[in-house]
Protein backbone atom coordinates (compact mmCIF):
# COMPACT_ATOMS: atom_id res chain seq x y z
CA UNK A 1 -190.51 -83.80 -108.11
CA UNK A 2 -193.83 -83.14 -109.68
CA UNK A 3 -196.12 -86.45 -110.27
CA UNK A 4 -196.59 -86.08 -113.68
CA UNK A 5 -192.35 -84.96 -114.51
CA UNK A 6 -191.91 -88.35 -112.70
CA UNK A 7 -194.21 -90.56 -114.98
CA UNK A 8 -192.44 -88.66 -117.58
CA UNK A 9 -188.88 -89.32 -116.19
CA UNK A 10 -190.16 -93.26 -115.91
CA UNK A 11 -191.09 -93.76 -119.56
CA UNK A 12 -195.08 -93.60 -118.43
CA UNK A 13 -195.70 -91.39 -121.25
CA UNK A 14 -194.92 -87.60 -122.17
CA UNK A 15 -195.70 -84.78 -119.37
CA UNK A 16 -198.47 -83.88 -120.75
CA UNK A 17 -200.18 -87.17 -121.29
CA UNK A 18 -198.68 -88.19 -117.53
CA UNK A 19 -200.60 -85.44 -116.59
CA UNK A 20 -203.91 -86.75 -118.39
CA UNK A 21 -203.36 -90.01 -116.60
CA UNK A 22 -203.51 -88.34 -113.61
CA UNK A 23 -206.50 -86.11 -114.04
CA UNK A 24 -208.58 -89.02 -115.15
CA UNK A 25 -207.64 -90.84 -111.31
CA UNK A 26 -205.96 -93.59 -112.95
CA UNK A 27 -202.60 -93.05 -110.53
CA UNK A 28 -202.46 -93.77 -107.04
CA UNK A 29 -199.44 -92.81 -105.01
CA UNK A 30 -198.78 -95.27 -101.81
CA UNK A 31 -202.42 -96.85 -102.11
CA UNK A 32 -204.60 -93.26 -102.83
CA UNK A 33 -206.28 -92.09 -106.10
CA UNK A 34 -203.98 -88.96 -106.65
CA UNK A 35 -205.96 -86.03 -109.98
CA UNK A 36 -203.14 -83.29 -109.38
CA UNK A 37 -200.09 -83.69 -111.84
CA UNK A 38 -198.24 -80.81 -109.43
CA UNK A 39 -198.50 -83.44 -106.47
CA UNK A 40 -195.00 -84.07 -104.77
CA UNK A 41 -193.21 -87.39 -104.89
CA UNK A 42 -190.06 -88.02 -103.74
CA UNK A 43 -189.85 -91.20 -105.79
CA UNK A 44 -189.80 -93.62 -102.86
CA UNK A 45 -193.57 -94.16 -102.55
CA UNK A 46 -195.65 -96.98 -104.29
CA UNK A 47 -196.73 -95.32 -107.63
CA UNK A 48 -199.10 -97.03 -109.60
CA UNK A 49 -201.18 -96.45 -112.88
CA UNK A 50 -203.88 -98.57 -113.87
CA UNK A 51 -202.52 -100.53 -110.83
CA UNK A 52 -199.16 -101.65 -112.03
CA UNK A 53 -196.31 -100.38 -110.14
CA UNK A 54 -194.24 -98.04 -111.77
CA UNK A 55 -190.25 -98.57 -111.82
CA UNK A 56 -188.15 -95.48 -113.37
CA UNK A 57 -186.62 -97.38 -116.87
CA UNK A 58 -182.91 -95.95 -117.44
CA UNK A 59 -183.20 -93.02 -120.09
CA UNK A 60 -182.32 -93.90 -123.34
CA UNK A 61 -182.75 -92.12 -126.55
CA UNK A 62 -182.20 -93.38 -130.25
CA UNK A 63 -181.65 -91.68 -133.40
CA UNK A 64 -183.32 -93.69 -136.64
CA UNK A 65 -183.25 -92.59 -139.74
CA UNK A 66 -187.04 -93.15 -140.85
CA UNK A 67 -187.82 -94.68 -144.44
CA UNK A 68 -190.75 -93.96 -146.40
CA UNK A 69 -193.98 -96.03 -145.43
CA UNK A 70 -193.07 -96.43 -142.09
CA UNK A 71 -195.27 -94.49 -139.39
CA UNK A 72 -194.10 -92.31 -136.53
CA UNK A 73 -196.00 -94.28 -133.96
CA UNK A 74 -195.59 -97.25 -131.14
CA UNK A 75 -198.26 -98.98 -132.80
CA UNK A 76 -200.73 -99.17 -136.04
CA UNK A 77 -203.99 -100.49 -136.30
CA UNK A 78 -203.64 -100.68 -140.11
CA UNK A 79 -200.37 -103.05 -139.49
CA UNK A 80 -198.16 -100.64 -140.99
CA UNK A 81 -194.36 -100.71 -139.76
CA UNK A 82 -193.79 -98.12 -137.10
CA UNK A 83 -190.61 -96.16 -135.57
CA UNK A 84 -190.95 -98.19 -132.92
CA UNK A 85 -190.74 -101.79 -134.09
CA UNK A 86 -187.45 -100.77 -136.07
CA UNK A 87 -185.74 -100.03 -132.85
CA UNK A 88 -186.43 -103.66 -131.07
CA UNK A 89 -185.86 -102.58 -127.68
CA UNK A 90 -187.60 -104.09 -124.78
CA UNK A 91 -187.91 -100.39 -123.52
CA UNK A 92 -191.36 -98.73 -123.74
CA UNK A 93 -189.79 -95.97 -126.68
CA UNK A 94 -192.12 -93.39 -127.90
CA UNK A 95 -191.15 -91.13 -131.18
CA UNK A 96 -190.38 -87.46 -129.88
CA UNK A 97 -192.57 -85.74 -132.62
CA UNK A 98 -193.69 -87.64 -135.76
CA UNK A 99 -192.94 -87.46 -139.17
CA UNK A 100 -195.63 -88.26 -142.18
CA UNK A 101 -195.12 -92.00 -143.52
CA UNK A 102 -194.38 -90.33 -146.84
CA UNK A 103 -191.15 -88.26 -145.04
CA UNK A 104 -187.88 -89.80 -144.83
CA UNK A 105 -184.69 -89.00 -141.97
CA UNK A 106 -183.77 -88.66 -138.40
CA UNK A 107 -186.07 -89.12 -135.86
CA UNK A 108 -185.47 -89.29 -132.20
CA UNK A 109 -187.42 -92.04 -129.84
CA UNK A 110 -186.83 -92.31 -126.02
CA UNK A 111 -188.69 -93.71 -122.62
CA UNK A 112 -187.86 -90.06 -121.27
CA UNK A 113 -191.33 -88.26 -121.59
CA UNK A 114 -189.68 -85.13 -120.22
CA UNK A 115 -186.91 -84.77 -122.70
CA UNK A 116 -189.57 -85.54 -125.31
CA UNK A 117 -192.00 -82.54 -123.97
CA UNK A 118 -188.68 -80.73 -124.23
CA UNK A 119 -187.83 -81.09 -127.94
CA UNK A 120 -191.80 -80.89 -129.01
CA UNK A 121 -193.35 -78.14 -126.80
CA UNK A 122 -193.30 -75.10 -129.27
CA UNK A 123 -191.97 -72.87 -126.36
CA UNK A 124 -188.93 -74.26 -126.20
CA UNK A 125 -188.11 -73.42 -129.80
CA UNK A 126 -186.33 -76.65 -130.99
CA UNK A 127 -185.02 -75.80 -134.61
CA UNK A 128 -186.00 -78.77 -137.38
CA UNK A 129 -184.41 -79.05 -140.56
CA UNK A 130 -185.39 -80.75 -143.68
CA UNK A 131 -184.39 -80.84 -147.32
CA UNK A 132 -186.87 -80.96 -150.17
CA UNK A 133 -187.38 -81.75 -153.50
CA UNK A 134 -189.79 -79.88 -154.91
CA UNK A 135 -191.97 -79.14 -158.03
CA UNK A 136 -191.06 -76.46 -160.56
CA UNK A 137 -187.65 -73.82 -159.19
CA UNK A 138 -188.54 -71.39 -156.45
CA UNK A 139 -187.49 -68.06 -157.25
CA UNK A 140 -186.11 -65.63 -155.05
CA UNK A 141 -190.03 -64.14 -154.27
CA UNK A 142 -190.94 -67.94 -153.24
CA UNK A 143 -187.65 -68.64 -150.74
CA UNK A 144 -188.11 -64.77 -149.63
CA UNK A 145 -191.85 -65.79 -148.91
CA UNK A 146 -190.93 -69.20 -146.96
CA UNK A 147 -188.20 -67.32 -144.96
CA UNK A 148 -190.56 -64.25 -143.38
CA UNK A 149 -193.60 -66.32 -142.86
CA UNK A 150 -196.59 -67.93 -145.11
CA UNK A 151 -200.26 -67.75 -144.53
CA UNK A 152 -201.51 -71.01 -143.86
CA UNK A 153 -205.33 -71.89 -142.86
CA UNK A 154 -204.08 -72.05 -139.18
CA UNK A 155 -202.00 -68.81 -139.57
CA UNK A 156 -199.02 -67.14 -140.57
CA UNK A 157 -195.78 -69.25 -139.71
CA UNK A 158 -192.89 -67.87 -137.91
CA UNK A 159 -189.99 -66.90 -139.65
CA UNK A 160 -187.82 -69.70 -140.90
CA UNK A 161 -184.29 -70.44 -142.38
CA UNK A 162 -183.94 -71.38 -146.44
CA UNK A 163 -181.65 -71.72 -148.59
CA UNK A 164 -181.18 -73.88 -151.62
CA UNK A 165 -178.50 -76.86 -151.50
CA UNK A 166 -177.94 -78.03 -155.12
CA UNK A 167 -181.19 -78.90 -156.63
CA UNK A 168 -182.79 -78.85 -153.46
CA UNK A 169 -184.49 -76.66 -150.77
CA UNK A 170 -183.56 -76.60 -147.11
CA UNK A 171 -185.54 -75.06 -144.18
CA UNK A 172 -185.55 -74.55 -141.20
CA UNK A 173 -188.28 -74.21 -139.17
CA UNK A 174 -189.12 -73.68 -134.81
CA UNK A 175 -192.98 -74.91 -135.07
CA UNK A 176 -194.17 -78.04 -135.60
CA UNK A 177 -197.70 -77.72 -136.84
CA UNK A 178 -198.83 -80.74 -138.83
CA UNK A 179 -197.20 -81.29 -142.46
CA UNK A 180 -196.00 -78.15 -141.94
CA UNK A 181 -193.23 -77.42 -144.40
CA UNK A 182 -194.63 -79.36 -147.23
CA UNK A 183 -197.93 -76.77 -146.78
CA UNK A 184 -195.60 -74.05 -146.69
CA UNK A 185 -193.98 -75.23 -150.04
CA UNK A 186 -197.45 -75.56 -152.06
CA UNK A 187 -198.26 -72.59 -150.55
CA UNK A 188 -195.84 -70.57 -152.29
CA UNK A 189 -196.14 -72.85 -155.79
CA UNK A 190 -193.49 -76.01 -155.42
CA UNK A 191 -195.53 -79.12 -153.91
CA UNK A 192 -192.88 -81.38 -152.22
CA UNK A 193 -191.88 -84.85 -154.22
CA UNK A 194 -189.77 -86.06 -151.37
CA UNK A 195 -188.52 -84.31 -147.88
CA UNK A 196 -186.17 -85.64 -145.35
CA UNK A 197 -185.53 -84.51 -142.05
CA UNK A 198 -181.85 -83.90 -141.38
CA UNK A 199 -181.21 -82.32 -138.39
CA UNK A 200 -182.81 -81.92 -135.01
CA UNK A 201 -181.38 -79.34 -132.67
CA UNK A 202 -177.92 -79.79 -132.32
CA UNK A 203 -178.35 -83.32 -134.55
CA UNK A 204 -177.45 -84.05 -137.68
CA UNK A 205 -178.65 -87.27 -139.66
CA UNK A 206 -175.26 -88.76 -140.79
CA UNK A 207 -173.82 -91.87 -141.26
CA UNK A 208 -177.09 -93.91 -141.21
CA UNK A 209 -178.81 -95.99 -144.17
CA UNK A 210 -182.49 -95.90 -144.20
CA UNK A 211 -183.96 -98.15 -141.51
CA UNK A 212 -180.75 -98.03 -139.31
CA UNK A 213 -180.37 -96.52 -135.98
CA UNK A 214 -178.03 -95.39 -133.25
CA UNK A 215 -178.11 -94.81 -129.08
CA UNK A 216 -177.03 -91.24 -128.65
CA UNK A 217 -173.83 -90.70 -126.67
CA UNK A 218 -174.45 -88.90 -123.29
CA UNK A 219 -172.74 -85.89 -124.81
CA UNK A 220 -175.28 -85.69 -127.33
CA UNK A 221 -178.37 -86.25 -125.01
CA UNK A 222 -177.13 -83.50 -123.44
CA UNK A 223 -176.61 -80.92 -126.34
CA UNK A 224 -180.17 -81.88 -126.12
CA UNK A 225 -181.24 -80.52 -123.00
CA UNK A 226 -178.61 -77.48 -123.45
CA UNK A 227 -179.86 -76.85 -126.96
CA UNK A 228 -183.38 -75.32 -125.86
CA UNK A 229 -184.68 -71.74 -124.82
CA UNK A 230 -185.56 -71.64 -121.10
């Protein structure tokens, strides 16, 4: 196995932050300063970073239904709550992805860093949906708009799923550029007055009260992993 997939696999970080660690010659495998994340390990060697010995953690993910305020990080240096301290596990969790403080629903958090490069990395194509309350009544124009792409400052946006559900808007979307969908909504003349995330992949938010969360079941980790393009 790669270096940096292991730090991943242990909970060190994600892959791509594992693999930071190890260009800046902070990990040492059996004693020596190792810079290449494609480095071999078998696992049985002394692996340190920062010179604490690393033990694989058993992977766990959660599923938390975020409330407003509360900020998709492990920690806050304006003492804001975070993902992580509604969890209370003695794990080292990290939120896959991150949702604004202002957005409410399911989030995912996990010590697996390769799983989390997984749902995140925009080649993999993990669909995200989230309902919105918006501004004003999109017309057919506006959800036609959202659904073949919008021109954003950082480009156009791939194609996405919409459709309305009562007196809201739901969309689906395969990026995950920042505040995405609630740019894509001014853009097209319906500013957002609340969005929730309700499904990730093959998850759906249901059957948890804001602030409450669940361990996934090992079938559902692995819809996960089987719910991705290779």
């Amino acid at each position: 196995m790669r270096l940096a997939k292991y730090l991943a696999h242990a909970g060190v970080a994600s892959r791509r932050a594992s693999e930071d660690l190890i260009r800046e010659g902070r990990v040492s495998v059996d004693g020596t300063p190792v810079t290449r994340p494609a480095t071999d390990v078998s696992g049985n060697e002394r692996i340190e970073v920062d010179g604490q010995r690393i033990k694989p953690e058993k992977s766990v993910v959660y599923m938390l239904n975020k409330p407003r305020g509360v900020v998709s990080t492990a920690s806050d240096t304006h003492d804001r709550p975070t993902v992580v301290s509604l969890i209370g596990s003695s794990k080292r969790l990290y939120p896959v992805g991150r949702l604004d403080a202002d957005t409410t629903g399911l989030i995912l958090l996990t010590n697996d860093g390769e799983l989390a490069n997984r749902l995140t990395h925009p080649r993999y194509e993990v669909p995200k949906t989230y309902r919105a309350k918006v501004k004003g009544k999109p017309s057919g124009a506006a959800l036609k708009q959202l659904a073949e792409g919008v021109d954003l400052e950082d480009g156009l946006t791939s194609p996405a799923r919409v459709r309305r559900v009562g007196g809201e808007i739901e969309l689906t979307i395969h990026e995950g550029r920042k505040r995405q969908v609630r740019r894509m909504l001014e853009a097209v003349g319906h500013p957002v007055a609340e969005l929730e995330r309700v499904a990730l992949g093959p998850l759906r938010l249901k059957g948890l009260q804001p602030g409450e969360h669940r361990r996934l079941t090992p079938a559902e980790v692995e819809s996960l992993w089987k719910n991705q393009r290779p």
